[in-house]
Protein backbone atom coordinates (compact mmCIF):
# COMPACT_ATOMS: atom_id res chain seq x y z
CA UNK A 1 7.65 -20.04 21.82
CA UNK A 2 8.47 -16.06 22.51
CA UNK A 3 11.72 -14.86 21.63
CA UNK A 4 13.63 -13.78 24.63
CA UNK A 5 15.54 -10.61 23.21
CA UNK A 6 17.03 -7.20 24.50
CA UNK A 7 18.28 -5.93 20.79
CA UNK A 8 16.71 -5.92 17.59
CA UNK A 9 18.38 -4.99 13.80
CA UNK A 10 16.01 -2.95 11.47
CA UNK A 11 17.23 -1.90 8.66
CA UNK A 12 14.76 1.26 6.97
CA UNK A 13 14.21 0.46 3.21
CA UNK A 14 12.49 3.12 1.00
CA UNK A 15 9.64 1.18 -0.94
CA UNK A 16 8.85 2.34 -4.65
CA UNK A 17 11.61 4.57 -5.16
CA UNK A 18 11.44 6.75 -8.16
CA UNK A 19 14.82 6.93 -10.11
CA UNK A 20 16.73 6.45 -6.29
CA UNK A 21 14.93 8.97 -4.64
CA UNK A 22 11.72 9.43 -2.77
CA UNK A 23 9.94 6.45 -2.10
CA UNK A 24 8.02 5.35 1.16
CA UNK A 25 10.74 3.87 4.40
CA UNK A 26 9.64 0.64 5.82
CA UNK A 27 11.52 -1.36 8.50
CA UNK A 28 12.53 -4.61 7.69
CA UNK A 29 13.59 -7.30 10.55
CA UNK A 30 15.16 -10.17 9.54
CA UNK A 31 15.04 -13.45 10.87
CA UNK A 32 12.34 -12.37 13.11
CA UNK A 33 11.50 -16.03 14.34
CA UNK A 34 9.56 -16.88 17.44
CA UNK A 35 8.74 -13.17 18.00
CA UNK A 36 5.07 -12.58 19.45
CA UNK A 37 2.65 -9.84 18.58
CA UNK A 38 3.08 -8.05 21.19
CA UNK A 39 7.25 -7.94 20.61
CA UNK A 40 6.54 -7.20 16.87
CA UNK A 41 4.16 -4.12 17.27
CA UNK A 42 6.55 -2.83 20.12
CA UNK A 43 9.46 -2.77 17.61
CA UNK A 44 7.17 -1.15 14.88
CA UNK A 45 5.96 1.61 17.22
CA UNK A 46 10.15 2.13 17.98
CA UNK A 47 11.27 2.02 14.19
CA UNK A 48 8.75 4.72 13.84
CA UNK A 49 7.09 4.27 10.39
CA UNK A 50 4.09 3.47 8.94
CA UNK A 51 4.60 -0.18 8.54
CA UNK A 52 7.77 -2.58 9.31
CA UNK A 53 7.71 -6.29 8.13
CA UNK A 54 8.99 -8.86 10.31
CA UNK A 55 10.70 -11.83 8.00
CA UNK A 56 10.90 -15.71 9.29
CA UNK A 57 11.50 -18.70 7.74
CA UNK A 58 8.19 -20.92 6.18
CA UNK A 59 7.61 -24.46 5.63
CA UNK A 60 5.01 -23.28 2.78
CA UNK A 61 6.35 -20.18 1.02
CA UNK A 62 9.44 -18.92 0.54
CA UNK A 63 9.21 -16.70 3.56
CA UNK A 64 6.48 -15.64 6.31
CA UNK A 65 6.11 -11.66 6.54
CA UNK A 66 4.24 -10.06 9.52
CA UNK A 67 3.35 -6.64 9.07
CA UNK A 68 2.56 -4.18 11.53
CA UNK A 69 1.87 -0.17 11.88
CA UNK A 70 2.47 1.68 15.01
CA UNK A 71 -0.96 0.75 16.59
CA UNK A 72 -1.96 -2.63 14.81
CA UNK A 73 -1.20 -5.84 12.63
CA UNK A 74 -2.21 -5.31 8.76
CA UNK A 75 -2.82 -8.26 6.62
CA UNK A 76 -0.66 -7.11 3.77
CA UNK A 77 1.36 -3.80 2.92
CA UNK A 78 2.47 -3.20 -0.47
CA UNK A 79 5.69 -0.71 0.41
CA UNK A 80 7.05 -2.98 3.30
CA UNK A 81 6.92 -6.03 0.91
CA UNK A 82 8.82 -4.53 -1.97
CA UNK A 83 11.57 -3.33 0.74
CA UNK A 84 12.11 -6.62 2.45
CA UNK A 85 12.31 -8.38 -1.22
CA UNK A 86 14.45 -5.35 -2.16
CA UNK A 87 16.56 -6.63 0.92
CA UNK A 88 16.65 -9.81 0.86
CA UNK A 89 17.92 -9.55 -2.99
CA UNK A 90 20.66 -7.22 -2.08
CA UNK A 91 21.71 -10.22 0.68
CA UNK A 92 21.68 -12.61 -1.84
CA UNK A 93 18.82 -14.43 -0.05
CA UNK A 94 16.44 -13.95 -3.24
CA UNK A 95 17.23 -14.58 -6.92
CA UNK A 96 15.57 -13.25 -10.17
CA UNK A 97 12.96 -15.06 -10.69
CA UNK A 98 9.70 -16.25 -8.45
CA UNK A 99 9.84 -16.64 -4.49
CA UNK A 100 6.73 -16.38 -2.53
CA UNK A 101 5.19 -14.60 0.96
CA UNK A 102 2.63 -16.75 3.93
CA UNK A 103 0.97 -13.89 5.83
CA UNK A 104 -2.06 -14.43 8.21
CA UNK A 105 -3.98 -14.18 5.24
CA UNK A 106 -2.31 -16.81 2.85
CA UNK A 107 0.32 -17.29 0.37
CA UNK A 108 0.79 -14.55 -2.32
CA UNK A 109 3.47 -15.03 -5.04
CA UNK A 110 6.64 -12.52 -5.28
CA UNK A 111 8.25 -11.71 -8.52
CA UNK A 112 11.82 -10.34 -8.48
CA UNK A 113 12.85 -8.87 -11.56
CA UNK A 114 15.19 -6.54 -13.43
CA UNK A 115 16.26 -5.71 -9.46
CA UNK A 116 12.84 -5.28 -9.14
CA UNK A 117 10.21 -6.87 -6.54
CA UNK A 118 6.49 -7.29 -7.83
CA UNK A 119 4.00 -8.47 -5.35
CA UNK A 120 0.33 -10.69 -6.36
CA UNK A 121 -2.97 -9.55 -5.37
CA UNK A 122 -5.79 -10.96 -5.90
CA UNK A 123 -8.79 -9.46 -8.65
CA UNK A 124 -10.87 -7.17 -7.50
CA UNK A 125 -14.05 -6.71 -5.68
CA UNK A 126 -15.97 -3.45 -5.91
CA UNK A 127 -18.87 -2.05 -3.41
CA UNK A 128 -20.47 1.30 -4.65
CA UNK A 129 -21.84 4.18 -2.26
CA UNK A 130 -25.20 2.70 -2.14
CA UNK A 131 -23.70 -0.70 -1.06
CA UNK A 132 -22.39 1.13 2.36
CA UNK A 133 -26.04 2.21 3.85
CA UNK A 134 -25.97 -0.65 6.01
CA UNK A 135 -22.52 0.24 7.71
CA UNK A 136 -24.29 4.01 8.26
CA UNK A 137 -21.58 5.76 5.56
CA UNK A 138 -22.86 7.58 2.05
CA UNK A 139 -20.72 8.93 -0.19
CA UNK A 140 -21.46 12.41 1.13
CA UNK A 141 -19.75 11.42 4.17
CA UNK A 142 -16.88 10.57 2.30
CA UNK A 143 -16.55 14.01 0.48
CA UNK A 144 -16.95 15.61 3.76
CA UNK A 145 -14.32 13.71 5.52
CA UNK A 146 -12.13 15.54 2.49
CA UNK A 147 -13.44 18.80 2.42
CA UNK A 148 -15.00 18.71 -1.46
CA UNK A 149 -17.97 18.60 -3.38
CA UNK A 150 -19.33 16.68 -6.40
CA UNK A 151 -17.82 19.11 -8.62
CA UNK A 152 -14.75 17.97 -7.40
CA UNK A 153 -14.64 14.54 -8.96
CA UNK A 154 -14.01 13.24 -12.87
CA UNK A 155 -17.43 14.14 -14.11
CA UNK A 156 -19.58 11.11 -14.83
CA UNK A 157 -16.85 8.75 -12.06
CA UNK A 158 -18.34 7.82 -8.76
CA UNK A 159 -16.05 6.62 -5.99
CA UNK A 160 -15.41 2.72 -5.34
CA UNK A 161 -14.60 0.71 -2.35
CA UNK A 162 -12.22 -1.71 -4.27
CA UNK A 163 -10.58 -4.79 -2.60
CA UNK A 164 -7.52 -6.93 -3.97
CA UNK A 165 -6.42 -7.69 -0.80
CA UNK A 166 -6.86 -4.73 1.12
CA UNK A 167 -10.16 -2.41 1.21
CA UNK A 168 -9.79 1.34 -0.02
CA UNK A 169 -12.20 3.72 -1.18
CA UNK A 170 -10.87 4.71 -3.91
CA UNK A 171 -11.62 8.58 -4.63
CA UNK A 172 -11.51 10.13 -8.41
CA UNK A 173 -11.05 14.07 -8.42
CA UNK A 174 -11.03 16.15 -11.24
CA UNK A 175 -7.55 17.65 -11.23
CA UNK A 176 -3.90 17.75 -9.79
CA UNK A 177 -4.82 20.82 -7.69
CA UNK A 178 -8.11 19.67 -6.38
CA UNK A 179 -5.81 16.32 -5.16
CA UNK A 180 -3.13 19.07 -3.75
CA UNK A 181 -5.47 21.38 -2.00
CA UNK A 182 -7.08 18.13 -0.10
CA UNK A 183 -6.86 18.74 3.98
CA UNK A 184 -8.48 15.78 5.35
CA UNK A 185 -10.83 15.12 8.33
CA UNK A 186 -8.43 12.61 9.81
CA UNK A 187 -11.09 11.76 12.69
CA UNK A 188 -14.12 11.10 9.92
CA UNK A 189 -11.86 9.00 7.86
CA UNK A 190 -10.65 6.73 10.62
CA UNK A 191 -14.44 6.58 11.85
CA UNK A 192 -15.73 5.90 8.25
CA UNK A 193 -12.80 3.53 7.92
CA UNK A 194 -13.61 1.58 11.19
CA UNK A 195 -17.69 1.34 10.09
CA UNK A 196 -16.36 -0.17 6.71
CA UNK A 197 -13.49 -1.98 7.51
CA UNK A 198 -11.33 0.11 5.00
CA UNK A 199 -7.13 0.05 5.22
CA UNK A 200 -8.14 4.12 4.35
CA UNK A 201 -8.67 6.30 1.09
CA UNK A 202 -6.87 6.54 -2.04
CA UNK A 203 -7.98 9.89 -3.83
CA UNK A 204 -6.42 10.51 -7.04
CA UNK A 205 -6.31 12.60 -10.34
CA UNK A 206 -5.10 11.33 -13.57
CA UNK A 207 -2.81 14.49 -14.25
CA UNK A 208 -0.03 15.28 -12.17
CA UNK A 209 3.59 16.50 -12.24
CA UNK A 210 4.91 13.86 -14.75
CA UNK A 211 3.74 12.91 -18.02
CA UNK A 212 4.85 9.45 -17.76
CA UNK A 213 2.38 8.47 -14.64
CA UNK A 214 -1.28 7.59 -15.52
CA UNK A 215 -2.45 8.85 -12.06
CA UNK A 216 -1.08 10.71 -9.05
CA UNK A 217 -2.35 9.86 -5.79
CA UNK A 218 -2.18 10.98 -1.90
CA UNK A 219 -3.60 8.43 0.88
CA UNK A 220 -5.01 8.55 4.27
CA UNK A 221 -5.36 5.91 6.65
CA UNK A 222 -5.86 7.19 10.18
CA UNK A 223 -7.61 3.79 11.57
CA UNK A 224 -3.94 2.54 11.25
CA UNK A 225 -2.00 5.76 12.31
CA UNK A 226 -1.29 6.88 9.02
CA UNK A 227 -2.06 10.80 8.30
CA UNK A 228 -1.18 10.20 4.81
CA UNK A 229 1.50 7.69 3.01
CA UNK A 230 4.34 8.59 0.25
CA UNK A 231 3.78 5.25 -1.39
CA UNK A 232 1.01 2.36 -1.11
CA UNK A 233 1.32 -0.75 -3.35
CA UNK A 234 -1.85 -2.19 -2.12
CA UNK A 235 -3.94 0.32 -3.17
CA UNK A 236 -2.27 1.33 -6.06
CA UNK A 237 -3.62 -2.38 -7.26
CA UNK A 238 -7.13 -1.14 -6.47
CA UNK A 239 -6.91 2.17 -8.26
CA UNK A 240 -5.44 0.10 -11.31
CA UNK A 241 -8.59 -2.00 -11.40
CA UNK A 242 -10.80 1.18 -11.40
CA UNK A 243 -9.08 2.67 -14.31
CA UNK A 244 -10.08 -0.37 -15.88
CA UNK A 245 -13.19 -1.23 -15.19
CA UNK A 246 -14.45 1.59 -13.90
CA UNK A 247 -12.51 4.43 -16.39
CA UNK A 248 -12.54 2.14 -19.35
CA UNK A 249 -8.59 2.09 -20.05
CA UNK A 250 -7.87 -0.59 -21.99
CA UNK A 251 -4.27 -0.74 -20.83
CA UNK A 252 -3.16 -3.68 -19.04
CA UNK A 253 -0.14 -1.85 -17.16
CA UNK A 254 -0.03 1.44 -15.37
CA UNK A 255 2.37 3.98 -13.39
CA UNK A 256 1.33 5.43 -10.18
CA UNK A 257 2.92 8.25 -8.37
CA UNK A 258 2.20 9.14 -5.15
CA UNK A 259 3.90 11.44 -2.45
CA UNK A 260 4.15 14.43 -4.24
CA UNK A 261 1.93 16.45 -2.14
CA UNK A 262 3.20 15.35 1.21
CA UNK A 263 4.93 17.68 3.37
CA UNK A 264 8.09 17.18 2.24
CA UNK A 265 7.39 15.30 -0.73
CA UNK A 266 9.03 11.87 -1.16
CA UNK A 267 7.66 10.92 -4.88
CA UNK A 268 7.20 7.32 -5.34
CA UNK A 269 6.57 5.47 -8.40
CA UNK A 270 4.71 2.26 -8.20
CA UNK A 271 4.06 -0.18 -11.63
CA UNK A 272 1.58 -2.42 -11.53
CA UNK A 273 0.29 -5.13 -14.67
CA UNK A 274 -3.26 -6.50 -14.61
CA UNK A 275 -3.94 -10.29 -15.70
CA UNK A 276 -6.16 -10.11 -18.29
CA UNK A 277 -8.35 -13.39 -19.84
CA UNK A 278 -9.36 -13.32 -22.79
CA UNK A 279 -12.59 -11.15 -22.28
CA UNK A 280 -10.37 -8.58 -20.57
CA UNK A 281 -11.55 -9.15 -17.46
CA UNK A 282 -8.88 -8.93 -14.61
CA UNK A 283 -7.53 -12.01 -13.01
CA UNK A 284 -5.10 -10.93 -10.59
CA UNK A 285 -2.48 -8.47 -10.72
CA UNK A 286 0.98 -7.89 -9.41
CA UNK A 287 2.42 -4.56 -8.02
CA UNK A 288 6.03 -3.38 -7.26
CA UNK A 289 8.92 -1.04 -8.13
CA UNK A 290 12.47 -0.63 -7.16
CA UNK A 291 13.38 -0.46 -2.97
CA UNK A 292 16.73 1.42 -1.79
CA UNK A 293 18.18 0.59 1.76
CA UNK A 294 18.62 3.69 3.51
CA UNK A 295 19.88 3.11 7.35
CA UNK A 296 20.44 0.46 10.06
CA UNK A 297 18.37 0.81 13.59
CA UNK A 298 19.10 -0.96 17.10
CA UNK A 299 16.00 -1.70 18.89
CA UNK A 300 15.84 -2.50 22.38
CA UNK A 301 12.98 -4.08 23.56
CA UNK A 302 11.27 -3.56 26.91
């Protein structure tokens, strides 16, 4: 039954900060019970950000999260998972230890550790270029819905739609100021995104402005009113898997940073560990980082 309601409590919770600063705000409702769509993406489009994640109680996990953007539901969101786990932790309604999230697309474990929260996603599928001729998209669309040229990219790379939950392209460019000097096409990339059924992009480079990341990353996700994000856990997954597979890193945990080229920057740190077998293939993989509540919003609803 709909939740009759005038005012709402949503607290804004940076996702992925990196040493307490930066990160990526999400809103965070609690006890968000018997609210309807259409009352949920009304109070995301008033908190304002990219995504907020509505949090209710669940007879099969250890909570239900909802996620919506200004203009739409999204199965999962990476930044808005870690800050509602960050949240519920600093309540006291998580421990350390393993809890678990039902969205509309099923259960996915949540790890909460060293005041940490970790999210699962699942191992990955890949699509190459040539795979999208049926959806009308090549890869030279792609490049021109971000302004470079095959001598932008990691010689002998090719970009990857890569799913682990979420579909991204995923976009390898040959250096930190190639990734800077990016000024997307936001109206190709939301088409391209539509055609494909993408979240958006994730272009990176594997230098950047700190030695301790293995990749630095800006992305773009118009189809769900997102010019461009400071921190994306669900396709920092993605790009893990494609420095795997795809790159060859034998490395079975990685450090992303993201944000640094936004305007301001808010850099975010994400950490995500791959499940290896014993072939090295990937099994799943969990992503997450540290989440710092920021403020407290009243929402009324209409």
């Amino acid at each position: 039954m709909t939740r009759k309601i005038g005012t709402i409590t949503a607290q804004i919770v940076n996702g992925f900060v990196n040493d307490g600063m930066g990160g990526n705000p999400a809103g965070v409702v609690l006890d968000a019970d018997g609210l309807d769509e259409a009352q949920m993406l009304q109070i995301a489009r008033k908190v304002g950000v990219s995504e907020t994640a509505f949090v209710s109680a669940s007879d099969e996990a250890g909570f239900r999260l909802d996620f919506f953007t200004p203009n739409r539901r999204i199965a999962h969101c990476g930044h808005a998972t870690i800050a509602a786990f960050s949240y519920l932790a600093q309540l006291g309604r998580v421990s350390e230890g393993e809890t678990s999230k039902m969205t509309v697309d099923g259960p996915r474990k949540i790890i909460i550790r060293d005041n940490q929260s970790f999210m699962e996603q699942l191992s990955p599928s890949y699509a190459s270029p040539g795979d999208w001729n049926d959806a009308g998209v090549g890869r030279a669309d792609v490049l021109a819905s971000l302004g470079l040229t095959d001598d932008d990219l990691i010689h002998g790379a090719d970009m990857q739609l890569v799913n682990t939950g979420n579909s991204f392209i995923v976009v390898p460019v040959r250096d930190a100021a190639t990734l800077a000097a990016i000024v997307p096409d936001q109206s190709a990339i939301e088409e391209i995104s539509e055609k494909l059924d993408l979240i958006g992009y994730y272009v990176f480079a594997l230098e950047g402005e700190d030695a301790d990341f293995d990749a630095t990353t800006r992305m773009f996700a118009p189809r769900y009113a997102i010019p461009e994000e400071a921190a994306t856990g669900m396709a920092a997954g993605p790009l893990a898997c494609y420095l795997h597979d795809v790159l060859g890193s034998k490395a079975s945990h990685f450090e992303i940073a993201q944000g640094y080229f936004m305007t301001p920057p808010s850099p975010s740190r994400i950490k995500v560990d791959l499940d290896l077998d014993a072939d090295g293939k990937i099994k799943g993989l969990i992503a997450g980082g540290y989440g710092r509540s920021m403020h407290e919003m009243m929402i009324e609803l209409d």
